[in-house]
N, C-alpha and C. Protein backbone atom coordinates (compact mmCIF):
# COMPACT_ATOMS: atom_id res chain seq x y z
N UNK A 1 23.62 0.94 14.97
CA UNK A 1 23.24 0.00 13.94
C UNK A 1 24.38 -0.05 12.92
N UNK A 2 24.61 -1.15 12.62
CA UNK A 2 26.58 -1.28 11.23
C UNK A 2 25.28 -0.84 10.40
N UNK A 3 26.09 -0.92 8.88
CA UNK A 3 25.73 -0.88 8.07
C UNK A 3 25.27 -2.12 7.31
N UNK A 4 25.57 -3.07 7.66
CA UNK A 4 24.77 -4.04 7.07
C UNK A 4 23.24 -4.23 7.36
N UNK A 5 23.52 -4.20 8.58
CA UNK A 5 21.96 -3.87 9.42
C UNK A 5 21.09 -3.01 8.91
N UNK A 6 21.86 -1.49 8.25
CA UNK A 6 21.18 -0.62 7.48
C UNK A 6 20.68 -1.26 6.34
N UNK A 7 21.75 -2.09 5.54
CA UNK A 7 21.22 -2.19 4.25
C UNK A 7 20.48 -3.54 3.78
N UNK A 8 20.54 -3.93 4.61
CA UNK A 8 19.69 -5.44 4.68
C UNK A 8 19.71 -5.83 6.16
N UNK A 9 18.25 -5.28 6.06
CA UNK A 9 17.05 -5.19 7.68
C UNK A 9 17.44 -6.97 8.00
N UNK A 10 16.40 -7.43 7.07
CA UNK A 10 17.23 -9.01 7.57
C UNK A 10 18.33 -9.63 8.09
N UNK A 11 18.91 -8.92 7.77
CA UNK A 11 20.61 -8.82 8.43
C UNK A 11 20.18 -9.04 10.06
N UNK A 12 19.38 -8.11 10.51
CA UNK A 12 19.70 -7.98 11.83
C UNK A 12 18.36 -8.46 12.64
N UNK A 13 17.53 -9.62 11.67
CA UNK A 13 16.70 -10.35 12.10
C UNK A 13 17.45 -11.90 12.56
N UNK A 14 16.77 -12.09 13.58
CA UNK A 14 17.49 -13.84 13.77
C UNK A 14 16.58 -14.42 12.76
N UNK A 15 16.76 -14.96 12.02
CA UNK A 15 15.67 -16.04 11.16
C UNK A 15 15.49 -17.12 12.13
N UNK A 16 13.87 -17.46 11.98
CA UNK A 16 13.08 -18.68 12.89
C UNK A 16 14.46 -19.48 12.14
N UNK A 17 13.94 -20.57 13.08
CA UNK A 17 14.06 -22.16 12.80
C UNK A 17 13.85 -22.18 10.97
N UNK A 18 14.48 -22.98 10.30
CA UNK A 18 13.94 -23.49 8.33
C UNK A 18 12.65 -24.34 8.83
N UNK A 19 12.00 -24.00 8.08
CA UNK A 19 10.54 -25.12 8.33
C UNK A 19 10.95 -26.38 7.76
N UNK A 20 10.45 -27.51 7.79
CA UNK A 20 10.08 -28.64 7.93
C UNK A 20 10.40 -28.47 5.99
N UNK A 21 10.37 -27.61 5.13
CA UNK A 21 10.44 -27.78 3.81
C UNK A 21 11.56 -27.87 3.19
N UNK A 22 12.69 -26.89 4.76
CA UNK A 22 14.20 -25.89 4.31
C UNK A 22 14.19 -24.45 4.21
N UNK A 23 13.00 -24.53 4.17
CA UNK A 23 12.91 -22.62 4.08
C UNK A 23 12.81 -22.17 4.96
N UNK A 24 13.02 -20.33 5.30
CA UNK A 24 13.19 -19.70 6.43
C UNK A 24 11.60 -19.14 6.48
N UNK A 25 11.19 -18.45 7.87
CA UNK A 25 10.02 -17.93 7.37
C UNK A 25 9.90 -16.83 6.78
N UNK A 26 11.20 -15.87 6.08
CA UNK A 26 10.90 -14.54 5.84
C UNK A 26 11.02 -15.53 3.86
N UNK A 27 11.42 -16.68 3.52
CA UNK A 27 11.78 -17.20 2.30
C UNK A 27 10.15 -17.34 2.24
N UNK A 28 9.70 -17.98 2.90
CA UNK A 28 8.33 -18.30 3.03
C UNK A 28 6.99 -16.98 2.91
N UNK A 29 7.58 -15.95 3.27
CA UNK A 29 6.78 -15.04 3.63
C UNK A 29 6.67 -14.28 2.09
N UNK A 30 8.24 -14.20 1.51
CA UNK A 30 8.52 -13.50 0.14
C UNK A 30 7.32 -14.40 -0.88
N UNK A 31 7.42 -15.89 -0.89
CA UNK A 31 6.74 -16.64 -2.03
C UNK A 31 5.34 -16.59 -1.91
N UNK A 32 4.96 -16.47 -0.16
CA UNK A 32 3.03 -15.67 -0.21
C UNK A 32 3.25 -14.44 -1.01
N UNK A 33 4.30 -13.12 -0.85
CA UNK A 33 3.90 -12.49 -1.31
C UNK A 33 4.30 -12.74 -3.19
N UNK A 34 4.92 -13.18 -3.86
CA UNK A 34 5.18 -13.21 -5.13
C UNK A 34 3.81 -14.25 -5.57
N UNK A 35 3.43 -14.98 -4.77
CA UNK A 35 2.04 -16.05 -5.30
C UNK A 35 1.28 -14.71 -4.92
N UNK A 36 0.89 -14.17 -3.85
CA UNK A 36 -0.30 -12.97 -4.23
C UNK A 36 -0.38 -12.14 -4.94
N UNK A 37 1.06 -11.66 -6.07
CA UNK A 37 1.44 -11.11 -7.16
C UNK A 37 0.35 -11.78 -8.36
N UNK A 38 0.99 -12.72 -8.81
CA UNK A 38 0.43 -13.81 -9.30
C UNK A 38 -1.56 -13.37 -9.39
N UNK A 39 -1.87 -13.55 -7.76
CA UNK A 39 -3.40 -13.68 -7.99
C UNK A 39 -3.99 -12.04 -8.39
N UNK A 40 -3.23 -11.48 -7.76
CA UNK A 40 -3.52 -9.89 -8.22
C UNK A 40 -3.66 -9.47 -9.38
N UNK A 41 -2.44 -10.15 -10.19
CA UNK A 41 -2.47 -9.67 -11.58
C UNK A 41 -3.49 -10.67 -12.43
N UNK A 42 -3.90 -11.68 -12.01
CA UNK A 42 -5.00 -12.61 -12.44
C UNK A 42 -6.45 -11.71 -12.42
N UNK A 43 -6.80 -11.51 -11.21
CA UNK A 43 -8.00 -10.50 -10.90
C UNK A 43 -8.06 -8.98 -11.80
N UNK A 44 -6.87 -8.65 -11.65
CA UNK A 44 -6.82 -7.72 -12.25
C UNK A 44 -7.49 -7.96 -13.82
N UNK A 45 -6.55 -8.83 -14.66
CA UNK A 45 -7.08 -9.20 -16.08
C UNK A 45 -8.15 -9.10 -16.25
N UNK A 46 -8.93 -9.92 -15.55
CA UNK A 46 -10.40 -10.58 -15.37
C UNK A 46 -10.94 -9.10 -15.46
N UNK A 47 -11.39 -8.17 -14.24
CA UNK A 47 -11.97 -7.02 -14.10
C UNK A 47 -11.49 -6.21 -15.66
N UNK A 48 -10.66 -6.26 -15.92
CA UNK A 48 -10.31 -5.39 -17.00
C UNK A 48 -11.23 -6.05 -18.25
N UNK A 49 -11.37 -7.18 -18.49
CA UNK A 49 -11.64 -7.52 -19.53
C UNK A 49 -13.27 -7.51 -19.58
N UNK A 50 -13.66 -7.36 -18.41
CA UNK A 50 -15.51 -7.61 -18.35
C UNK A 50 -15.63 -6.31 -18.31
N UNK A 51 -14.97 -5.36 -17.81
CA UNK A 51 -15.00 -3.94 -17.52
C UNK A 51 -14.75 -3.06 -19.19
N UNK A 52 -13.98 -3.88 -19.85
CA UNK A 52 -13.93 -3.43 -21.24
C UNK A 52 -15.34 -4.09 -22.23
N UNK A 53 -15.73 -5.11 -22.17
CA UNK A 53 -16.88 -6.09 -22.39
C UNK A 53 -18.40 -5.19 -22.42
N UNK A 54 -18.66 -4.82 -20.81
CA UNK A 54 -19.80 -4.34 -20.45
C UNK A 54 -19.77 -2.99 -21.94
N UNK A 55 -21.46 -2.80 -21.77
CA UNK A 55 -21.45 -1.25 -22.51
C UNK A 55 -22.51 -0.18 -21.35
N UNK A 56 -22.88 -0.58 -20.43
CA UNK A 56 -23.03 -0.34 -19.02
C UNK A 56 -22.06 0.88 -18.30
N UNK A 57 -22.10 2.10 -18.52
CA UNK A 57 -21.08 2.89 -18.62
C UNK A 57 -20.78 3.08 -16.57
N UNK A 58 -21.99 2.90 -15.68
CA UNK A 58 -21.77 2.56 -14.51
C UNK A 58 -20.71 1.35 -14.34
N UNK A 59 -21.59 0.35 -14.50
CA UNK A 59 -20.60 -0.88 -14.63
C UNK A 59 -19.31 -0.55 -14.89
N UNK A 60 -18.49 -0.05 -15.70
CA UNK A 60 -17.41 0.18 -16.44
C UNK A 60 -16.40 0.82 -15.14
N UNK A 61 -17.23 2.10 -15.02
CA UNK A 61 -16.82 3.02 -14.35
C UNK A 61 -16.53 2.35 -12.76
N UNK A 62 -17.52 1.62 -12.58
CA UNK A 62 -16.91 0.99 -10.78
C UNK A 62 -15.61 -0.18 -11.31
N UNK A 63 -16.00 -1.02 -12.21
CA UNK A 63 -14.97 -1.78 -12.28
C UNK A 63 -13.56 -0.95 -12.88
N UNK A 64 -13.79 -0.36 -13.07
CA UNK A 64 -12.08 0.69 -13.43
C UNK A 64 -11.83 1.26 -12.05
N UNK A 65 -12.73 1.05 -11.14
CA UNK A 65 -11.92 1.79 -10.13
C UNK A 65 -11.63 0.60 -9.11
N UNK A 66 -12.05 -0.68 -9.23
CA UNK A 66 -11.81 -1.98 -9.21
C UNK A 66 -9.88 -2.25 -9.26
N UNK A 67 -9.94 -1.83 -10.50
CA UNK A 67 -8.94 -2.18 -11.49
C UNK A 67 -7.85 -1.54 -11.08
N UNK A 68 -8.12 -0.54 -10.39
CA UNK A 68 -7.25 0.86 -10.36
C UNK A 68 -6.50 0.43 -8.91
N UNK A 69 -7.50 -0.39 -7.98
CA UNK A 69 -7.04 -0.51 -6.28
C UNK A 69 -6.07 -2.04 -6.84
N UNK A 70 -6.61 -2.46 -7.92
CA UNK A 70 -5.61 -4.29 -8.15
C UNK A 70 -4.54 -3.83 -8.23
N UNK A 71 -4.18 -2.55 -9.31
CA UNK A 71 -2.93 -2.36 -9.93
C UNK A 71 -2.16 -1.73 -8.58
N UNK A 72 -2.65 -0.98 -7.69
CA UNK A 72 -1.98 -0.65 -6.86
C UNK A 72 -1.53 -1.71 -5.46
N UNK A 73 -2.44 -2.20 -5.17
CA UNK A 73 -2.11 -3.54 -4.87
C UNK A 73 -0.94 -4.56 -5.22
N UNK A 74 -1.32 -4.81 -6.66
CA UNK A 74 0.04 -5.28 -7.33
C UNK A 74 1.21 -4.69 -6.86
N UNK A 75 1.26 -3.33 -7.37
CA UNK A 75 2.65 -2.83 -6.88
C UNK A 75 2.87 -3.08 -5.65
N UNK A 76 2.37 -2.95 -4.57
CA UNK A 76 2.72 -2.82 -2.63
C UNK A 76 3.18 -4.61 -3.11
N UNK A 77 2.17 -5.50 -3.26
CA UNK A 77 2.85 -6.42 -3.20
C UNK A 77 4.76 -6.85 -3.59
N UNK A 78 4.57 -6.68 -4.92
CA UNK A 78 5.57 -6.61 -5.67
C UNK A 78 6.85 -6.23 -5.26
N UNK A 79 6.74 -4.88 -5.05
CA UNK A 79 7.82 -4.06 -4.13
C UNK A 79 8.18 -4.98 -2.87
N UNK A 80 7.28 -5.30 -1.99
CA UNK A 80 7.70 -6.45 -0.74
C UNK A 80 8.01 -7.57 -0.87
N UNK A 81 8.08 -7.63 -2.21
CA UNK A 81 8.56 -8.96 -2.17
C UNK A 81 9.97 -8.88 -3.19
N UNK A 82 10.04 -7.72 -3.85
CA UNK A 82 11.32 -7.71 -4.17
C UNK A 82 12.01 -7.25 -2.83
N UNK A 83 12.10 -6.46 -2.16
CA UNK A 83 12.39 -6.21 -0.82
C UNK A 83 13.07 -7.43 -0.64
N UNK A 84 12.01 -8.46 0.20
CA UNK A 84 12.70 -9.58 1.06
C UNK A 84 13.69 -10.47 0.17
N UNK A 85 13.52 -10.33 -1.56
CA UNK A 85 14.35 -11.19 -2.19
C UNK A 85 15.73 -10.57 -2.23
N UNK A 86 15.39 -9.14 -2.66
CA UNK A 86 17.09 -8.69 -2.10
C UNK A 86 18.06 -8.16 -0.72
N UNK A 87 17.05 -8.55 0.03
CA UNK A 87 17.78 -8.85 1.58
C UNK A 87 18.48 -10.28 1.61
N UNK A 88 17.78 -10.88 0.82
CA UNK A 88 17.75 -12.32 1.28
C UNK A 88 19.01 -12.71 0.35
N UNK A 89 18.87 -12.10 -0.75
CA UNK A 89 20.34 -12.02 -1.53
C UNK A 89 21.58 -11.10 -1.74
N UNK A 90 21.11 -10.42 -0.18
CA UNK A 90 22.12 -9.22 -0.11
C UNK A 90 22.64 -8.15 -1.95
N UNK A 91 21.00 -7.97 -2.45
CA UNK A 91 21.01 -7.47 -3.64
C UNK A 91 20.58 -6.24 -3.05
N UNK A 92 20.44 -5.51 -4.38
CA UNK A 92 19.39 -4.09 -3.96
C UNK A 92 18.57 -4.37 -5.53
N UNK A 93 17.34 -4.53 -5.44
CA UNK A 93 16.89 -4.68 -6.86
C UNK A 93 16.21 -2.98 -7.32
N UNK A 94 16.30 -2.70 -8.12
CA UNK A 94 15.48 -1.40 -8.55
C UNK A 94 14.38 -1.26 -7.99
N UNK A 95 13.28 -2.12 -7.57
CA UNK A 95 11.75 -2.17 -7.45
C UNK A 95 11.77 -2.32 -5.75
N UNK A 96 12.65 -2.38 -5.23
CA UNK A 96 12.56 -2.87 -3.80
C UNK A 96 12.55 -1.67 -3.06
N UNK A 97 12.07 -1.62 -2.08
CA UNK A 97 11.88 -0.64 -1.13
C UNK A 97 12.79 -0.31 -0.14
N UNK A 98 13.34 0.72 -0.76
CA UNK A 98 14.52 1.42 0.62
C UNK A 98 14.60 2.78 0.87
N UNK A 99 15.56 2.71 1.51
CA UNK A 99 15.76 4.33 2.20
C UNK A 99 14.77 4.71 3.72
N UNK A 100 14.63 3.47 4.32
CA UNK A 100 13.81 3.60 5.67
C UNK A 100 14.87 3.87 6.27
N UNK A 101 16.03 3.88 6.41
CA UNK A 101 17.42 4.20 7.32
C UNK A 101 18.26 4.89 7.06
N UNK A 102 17.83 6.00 5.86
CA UNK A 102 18.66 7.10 5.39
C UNK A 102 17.66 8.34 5.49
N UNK A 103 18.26 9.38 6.91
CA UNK A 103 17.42 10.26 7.33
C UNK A 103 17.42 11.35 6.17
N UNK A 104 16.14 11.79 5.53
CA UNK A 104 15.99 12.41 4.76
C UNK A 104 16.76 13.69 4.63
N UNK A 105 17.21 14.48 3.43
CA UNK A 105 18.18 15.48 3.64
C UNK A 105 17.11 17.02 4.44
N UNK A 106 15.95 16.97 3.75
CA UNK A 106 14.70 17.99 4.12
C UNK A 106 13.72 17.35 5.13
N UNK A 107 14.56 17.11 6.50
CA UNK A 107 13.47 16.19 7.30
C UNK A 107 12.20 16.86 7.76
N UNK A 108 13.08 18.17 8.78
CA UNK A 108 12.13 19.31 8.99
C UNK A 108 11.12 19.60 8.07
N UNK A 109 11.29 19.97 7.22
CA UNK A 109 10.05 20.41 5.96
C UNK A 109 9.30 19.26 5.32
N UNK A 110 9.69 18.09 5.30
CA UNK A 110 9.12 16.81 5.25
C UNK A 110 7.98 16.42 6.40
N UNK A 111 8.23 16.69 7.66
CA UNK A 111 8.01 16.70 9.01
C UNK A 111 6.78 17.80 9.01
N UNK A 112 7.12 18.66 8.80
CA UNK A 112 6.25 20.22 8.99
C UNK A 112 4.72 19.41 8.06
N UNK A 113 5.10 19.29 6.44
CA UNK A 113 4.37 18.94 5.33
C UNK A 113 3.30 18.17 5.75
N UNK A 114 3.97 16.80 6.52
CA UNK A 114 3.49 15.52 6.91
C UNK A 114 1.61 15.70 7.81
N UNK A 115 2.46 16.96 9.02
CA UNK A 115 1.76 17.31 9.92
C UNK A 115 0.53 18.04 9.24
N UNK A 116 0.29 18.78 8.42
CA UNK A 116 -0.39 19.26 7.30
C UNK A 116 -1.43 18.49 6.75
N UNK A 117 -0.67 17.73 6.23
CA UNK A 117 -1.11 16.52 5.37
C UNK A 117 -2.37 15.88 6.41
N UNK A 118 -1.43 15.80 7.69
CA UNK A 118 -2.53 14.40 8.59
C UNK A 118 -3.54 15.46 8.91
N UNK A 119 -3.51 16.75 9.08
CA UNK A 119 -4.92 17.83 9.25
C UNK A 119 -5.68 17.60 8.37
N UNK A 120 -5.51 18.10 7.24
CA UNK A 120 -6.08 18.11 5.94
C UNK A 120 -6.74 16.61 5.37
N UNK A 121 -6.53 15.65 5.73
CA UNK A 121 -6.79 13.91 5.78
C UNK A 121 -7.91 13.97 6.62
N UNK A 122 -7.72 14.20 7.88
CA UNK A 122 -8.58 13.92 9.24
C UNK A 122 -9.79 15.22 8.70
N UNK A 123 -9.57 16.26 8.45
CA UNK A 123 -10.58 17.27 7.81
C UNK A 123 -11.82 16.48 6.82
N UNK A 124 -10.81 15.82 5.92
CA UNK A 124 -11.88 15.68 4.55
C UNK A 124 -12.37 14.13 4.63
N UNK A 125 -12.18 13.50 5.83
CA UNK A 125 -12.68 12.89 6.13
C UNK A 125 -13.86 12.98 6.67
N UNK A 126 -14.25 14.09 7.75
CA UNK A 126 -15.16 14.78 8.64
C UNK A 126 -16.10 15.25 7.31
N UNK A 127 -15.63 15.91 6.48
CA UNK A 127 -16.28 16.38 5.27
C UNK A 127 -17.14 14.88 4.62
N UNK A 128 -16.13 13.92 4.17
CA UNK A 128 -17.20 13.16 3.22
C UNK A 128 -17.92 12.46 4.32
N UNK A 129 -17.82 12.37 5.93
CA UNK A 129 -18.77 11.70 6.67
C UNK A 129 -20.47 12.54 6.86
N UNK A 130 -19.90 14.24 6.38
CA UNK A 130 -21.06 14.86 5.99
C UNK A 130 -22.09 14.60 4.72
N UNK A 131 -20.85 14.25 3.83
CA UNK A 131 -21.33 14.18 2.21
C UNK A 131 -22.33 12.92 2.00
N UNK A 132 -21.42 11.83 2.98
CA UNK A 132 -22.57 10.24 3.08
C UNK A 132 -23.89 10.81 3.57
N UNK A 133 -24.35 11.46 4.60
CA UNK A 133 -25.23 11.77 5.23
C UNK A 133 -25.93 12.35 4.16
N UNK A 134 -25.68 12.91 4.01
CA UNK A 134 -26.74 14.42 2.88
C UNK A 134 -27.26 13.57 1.14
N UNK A 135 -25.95 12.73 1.21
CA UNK A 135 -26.48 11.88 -0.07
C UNK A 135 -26.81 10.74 0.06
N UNK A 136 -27.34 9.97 0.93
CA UNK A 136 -27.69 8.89 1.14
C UNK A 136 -28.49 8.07 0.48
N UNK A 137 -29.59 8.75 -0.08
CA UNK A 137 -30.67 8.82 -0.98
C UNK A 137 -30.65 9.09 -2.48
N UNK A 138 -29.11 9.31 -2.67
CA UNK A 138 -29.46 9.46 -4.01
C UNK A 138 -28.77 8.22 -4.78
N UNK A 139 -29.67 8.21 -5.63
CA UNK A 139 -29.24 6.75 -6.72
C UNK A 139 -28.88 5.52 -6.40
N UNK A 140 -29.87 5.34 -5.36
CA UNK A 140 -30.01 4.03 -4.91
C UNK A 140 -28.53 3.91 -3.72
N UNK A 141 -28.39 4.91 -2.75
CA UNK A 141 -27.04 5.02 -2.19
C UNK A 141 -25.87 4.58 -3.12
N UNK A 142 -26.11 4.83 -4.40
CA UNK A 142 -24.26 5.03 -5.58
C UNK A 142 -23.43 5.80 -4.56
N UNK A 143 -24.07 7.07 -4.47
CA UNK A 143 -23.05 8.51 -3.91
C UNK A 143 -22.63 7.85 -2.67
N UNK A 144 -23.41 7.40 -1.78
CA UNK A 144 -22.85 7.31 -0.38
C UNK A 144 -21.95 6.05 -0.34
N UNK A 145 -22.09 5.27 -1.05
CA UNK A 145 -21.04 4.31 -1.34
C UNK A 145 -19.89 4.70 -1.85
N UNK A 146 -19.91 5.68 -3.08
CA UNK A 146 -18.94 6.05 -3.20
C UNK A 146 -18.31 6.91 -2.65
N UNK A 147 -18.69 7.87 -1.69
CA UNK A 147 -17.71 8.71 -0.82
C UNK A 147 -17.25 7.74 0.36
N UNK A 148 -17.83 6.75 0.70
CA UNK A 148 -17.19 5.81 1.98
C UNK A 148 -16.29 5.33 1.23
N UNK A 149 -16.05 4.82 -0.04
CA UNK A 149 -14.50 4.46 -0.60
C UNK A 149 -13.64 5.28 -0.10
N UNK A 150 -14.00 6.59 -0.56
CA UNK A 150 -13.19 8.21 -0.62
C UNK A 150 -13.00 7.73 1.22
N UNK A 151 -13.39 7.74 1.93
CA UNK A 151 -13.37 7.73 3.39
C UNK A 151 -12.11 6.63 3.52
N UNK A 152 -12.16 4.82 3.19
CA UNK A 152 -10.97 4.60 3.08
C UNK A 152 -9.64 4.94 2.78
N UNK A 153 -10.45 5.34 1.56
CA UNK A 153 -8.84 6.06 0.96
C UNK A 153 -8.20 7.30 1.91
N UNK A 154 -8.61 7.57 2.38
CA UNK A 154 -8.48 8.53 3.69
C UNK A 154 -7.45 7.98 4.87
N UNK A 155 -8.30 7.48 4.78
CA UNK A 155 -8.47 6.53 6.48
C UNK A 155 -6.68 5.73 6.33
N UNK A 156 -6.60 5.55 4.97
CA UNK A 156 -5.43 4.46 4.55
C UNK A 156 -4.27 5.68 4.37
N UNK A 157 -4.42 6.87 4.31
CA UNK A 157 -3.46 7.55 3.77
C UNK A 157 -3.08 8.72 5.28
N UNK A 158 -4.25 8.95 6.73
CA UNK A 158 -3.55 8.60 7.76
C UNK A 158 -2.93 7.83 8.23
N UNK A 159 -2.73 6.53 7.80
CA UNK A 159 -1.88 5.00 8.51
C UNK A 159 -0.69 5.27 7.49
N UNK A 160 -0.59 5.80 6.36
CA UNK A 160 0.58 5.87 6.10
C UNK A 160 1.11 7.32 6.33
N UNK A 161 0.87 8.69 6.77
CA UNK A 161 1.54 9.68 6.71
C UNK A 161 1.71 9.38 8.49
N UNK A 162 0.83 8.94 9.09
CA UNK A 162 1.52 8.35 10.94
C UNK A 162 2.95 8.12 10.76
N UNK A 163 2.93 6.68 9.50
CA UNK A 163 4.12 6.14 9.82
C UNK A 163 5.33 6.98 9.44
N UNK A 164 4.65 7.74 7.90
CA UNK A 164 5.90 8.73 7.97
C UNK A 164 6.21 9.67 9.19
N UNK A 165 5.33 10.46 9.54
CA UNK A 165 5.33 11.00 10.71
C UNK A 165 6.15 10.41 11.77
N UNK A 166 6.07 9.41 12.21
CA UNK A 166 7.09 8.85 12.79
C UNK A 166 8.36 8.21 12.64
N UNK A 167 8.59 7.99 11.34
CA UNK A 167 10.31 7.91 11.14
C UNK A 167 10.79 8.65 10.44
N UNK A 168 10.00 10.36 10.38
CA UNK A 168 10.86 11.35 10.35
C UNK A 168 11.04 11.98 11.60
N UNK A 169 10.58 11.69 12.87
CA UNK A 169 10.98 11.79 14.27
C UNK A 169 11.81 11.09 14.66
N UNK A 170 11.86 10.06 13.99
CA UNK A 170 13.03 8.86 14.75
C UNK A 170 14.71 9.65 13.77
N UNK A 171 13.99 10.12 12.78
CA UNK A 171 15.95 10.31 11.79
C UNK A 171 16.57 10.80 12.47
């Protein structure tokens, strides 16, 4: 792989055909993601402001954790779309996402950690699929709703230590 290829992935994409507008589809792909910026941080406001509003201290409390998945959201967006804007302008912006092609200096112990990590994930998952069960009944299923979040959040944080897992095998 040159180094351009390293440092702008796009580099070593063929870009489709320009659509019918002039744009490429990865130009196209950046402005879904900077317009879903846009709606994220819209939603976000909104929840914040009814979530500050309510005196409903439940209420409050789910919509802050509402608030909490927008803002993170925001960022993943954000980051990918500064990404494709500084491929696309052979920039590197501060906020953009790199270092997928620079093999970590502590891969091994990164690697070892990872493997850990995906036990300990897949574990406390098994755990809150106990915790739904046993609390099912209480408070109108609140609890069991809220540990099946806890279960996503799980579930989302094996799909990302896999992927690390696997391109610290590939370095």
């Amino acid at each position: 792989m040159d180094r351009n290829t390293q440092l702008y992935p796009l580099y070593a994409q063929e870009l489709s055909e320009p659509e019918p507008q002039g744009i490429s589809e990865v130009e196209r792909l950046m402005n879904e993601f900077e317009s879903h910026e846009g709606q994220e941080s819209d939603f976000t406001r909104r929840y914040k402001e009814i979530s500050e509003k309510t005196k409903n201290p439940l209420i409050r409390f789910l919509l802050r954790l509402i608030v909490s998945d927008e803002e993170k959201h925001f960022a993943v967006t954000h980051a990918m779309a500064s990404t494709l804007r500084g491929d696309l302008t052979w920039t590197k912006p501060e906020d953009a996402l790199s270092g997928l092609y620079d093999p970590p200096e502590n891969r091994e112990e990164l690697l070892r950690l990872t493997e850990d990590f995906l036990a300990v994930e897949k574990s406390g998952i098994e755990e809150y699929k106990r915790l739904i069960k046993a609390s099912k009944g209480y408070y109108q299923g609140l609890f069991a709703l809220l540990i099946r979040t806890m279960v996503h959040d799980s579930e989302k944080h094996l799909e990302i230590l896999e992927f690390l897992r696997q391109r610290l095998k590939e370095a």
